[in-house]
N, C-alpha and C. Protein backbone atom coordinates (compact mmCIF):
# COMPACT_ATOMS: atom_id res chain seq x y z
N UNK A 1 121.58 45.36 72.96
CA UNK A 1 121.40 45.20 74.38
C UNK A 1 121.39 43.73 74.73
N UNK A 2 121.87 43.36 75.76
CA UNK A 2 121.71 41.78 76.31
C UNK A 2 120.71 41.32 76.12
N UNK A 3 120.51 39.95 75.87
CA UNK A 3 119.20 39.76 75.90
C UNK A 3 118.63 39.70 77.26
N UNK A 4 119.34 39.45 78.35
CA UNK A 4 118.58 39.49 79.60
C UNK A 4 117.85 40.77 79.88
N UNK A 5 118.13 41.78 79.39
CA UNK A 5 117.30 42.85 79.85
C UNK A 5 116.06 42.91 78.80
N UNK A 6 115.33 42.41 79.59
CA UNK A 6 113.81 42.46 78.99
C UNK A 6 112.68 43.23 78.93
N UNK A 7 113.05 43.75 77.69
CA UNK A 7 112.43 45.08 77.82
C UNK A 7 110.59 44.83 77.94
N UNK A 8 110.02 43.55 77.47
CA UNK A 8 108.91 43.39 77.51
C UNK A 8 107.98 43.40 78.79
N UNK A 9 109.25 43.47 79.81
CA UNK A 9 108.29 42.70 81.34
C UNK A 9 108.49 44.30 81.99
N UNK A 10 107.31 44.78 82.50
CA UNK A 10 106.97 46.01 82.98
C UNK A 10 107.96 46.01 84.54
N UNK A 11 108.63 47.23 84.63
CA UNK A 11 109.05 47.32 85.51
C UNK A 11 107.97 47.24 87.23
N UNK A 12 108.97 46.24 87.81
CA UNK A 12 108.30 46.13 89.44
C UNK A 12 108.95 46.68 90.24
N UNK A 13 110.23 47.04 90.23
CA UNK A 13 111.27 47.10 90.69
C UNK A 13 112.40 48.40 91.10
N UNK A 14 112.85 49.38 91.86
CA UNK A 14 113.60 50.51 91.52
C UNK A 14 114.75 50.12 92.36
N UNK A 15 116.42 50.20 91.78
CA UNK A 15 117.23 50.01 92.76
C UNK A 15 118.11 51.57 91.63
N UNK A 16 118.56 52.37 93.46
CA UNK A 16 118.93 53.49 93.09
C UNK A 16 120.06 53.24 93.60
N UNK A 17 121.11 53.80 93.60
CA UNK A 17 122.34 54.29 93.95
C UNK A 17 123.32 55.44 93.63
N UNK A 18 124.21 56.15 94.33
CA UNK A 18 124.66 56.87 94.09
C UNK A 18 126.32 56.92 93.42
N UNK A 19 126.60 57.61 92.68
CA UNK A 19 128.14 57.45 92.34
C UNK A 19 128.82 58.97 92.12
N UNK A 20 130.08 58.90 92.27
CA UNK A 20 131.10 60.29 92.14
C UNK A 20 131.01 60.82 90.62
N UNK A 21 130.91 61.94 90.46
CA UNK A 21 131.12 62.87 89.19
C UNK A 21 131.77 61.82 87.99
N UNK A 22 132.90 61.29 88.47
CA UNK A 22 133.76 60.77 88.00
C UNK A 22 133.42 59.28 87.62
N UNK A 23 132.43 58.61 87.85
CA UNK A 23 132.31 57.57 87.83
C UNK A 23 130.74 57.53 87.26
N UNK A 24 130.00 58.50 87.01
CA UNK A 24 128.91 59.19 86.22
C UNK A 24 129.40 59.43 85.05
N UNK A 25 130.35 59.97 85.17
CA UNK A 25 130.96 60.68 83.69
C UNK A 25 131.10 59.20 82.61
N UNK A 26 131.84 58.42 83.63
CA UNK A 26 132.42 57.07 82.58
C UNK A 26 131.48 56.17 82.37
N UNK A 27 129.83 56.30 83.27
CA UNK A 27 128.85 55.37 82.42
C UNK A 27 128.31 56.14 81.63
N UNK A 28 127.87 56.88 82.13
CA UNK A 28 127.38 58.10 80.93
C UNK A 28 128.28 58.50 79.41
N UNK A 29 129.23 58.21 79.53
CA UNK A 29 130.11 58.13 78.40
C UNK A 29 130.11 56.79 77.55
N UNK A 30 129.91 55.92 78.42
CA UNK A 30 130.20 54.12 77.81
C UNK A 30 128.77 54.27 77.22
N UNK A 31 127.89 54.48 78.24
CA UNK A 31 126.60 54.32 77.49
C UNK A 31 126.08 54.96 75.93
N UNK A 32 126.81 56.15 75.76
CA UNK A 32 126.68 56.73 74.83
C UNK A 32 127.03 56.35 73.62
N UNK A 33 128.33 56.00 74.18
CA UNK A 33 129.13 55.37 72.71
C UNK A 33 128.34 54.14 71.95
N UNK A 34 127.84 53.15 73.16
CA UNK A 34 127.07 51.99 71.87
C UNK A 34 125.55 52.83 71.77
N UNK A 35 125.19 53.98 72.31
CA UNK A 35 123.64 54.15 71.96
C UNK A 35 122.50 53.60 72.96
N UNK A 36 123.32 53.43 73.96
CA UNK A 36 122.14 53.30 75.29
C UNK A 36 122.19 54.44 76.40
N UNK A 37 120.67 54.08 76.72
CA UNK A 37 120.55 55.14 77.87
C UNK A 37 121.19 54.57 79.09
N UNK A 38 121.78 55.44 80.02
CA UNK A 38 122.55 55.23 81.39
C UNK A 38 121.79 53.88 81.93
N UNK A 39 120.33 54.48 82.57
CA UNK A 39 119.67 52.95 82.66
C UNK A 39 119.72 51.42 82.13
N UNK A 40 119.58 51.59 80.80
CA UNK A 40 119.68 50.16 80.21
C UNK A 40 121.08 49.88 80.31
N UNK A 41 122.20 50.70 80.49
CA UNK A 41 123.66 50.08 80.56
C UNK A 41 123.99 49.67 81.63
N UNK A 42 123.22 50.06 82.67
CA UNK A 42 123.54 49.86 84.26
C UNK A 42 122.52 48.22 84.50
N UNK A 43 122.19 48.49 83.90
CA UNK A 43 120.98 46.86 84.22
C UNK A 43 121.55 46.01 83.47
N UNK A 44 122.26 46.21 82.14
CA UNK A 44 122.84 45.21 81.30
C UNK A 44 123.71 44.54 82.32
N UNK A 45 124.87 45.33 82.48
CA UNK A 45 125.92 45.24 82.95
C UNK A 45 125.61 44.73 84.78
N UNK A 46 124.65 45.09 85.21
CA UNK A 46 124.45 44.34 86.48
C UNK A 46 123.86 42.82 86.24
N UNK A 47 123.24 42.75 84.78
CA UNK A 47 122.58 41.81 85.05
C UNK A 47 123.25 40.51 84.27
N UNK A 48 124.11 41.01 83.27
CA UNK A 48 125.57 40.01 83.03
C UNK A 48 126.42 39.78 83.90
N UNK A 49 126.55 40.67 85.10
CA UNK A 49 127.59 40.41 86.24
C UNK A 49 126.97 39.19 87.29
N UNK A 50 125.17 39.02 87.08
CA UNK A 50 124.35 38.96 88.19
C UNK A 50 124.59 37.23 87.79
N UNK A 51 124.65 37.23 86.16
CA UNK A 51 124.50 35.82 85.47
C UNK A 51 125.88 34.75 85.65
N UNK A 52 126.99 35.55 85.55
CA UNK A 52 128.26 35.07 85.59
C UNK A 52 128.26 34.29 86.77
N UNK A 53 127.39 35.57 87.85
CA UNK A 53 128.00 34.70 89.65
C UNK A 53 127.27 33.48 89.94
N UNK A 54 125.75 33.62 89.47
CA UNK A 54 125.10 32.31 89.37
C UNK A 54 125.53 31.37 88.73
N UNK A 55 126.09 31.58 87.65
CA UNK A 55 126.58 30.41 87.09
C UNK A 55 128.04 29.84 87.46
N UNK A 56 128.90 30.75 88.13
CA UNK A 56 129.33 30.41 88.69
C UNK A 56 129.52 29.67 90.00
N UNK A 57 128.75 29.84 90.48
CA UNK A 57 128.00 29.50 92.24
C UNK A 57 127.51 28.28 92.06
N UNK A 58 126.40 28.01 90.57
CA UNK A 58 126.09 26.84 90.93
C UNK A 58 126.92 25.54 90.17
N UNK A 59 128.30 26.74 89.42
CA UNK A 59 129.49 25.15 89.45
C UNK A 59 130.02 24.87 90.18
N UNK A 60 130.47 25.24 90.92
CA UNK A 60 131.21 25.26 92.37
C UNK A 60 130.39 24.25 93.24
N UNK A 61 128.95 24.66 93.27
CA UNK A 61 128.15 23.72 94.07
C UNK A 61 128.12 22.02 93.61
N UNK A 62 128.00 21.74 92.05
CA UNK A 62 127.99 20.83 91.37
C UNK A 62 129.51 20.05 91.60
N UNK A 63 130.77 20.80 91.81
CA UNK A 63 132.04 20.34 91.61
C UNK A 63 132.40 20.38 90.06
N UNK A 64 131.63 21.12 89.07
CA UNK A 64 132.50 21.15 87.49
C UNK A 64 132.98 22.56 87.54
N UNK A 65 133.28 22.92 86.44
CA UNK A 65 134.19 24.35 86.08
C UNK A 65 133.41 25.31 85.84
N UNK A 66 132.91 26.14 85.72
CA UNK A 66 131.76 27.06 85.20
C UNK A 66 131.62 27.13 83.46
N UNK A 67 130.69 27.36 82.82
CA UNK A 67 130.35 27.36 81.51
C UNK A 67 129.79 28.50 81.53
N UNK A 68 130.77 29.31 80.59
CA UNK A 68 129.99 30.76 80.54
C UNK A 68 128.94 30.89 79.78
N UNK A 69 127.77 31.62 80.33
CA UNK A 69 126.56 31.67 79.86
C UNK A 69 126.45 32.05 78.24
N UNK A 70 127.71 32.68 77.71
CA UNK A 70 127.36 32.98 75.94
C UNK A 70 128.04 31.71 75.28
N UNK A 71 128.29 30.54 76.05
CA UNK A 71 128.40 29.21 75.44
C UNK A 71 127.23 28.26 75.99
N UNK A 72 126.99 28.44 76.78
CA UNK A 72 125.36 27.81 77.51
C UNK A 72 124.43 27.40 76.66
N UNK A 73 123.85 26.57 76.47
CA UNK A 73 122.73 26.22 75.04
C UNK A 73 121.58 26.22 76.19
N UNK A 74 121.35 26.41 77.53
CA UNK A 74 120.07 26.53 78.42
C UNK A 74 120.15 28.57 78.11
N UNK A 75 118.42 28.43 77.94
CA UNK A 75 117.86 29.87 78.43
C UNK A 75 119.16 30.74 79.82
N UNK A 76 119.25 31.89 79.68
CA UNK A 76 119.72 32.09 80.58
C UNK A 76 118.58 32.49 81.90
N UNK A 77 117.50 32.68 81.76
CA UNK A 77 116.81 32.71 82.95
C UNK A 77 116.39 31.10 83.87
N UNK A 78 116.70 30.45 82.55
CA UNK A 78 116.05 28.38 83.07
C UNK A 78 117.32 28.59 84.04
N UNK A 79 118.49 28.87 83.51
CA UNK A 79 119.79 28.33 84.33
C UNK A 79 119.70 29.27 86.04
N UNK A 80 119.38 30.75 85.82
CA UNK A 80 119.46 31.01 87.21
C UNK A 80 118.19 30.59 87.95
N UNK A 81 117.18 29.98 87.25
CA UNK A 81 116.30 29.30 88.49
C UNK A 81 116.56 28.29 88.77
N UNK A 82 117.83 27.64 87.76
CA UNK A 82 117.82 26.17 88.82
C UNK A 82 119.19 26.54 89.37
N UNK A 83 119.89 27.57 89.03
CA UNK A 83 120.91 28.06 90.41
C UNK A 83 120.07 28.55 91.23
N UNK A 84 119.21 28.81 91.31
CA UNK A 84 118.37 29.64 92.94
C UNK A 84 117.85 28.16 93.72
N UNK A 85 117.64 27.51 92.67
CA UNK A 85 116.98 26.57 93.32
C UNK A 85 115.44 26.08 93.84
């Protein structure tokens, strides 16, 4: 599992949404195959998508190129608080 999803810090948080048969079927399937539950694949995957845009956002802001976070030698949580700011 990513390391961003941290399994140690007690959930505060519920974000629900809905999706088609068809689009259930294919996380529920992805998830299976590496051995995660639907949940932890949906938070991985939101929360690698969540890391990319910050880090993207705050190269853009800087004027350099983006450095993807699995070459990054900063924490990935140090880096999105000093993209939040």
């Amino acid at each position: 599992m990513s390391e961003s999803v941290r399994q140690d810090l007690p959930a505060t948080d519920h974000i629900g949404f809905q999706t088609s048969t068809e689009q259930s079927l294919v996380i529920r399937k992805a998830a299976e195959l590496i051995g995660w539950t639907v949940p932890e694949y949906v938070l991985s995957a939101a929360l690698d998508r969540a890391e990319r845009d910050l880090y993207e956002h705050a190269a853009a802001l800087a004027g350099t190129e983006p450095t993807p976070p699995e070459t990054e030698t900063v924490e990935p949580y140090v880096a999105i608080v000093a993209a939040l700011g």
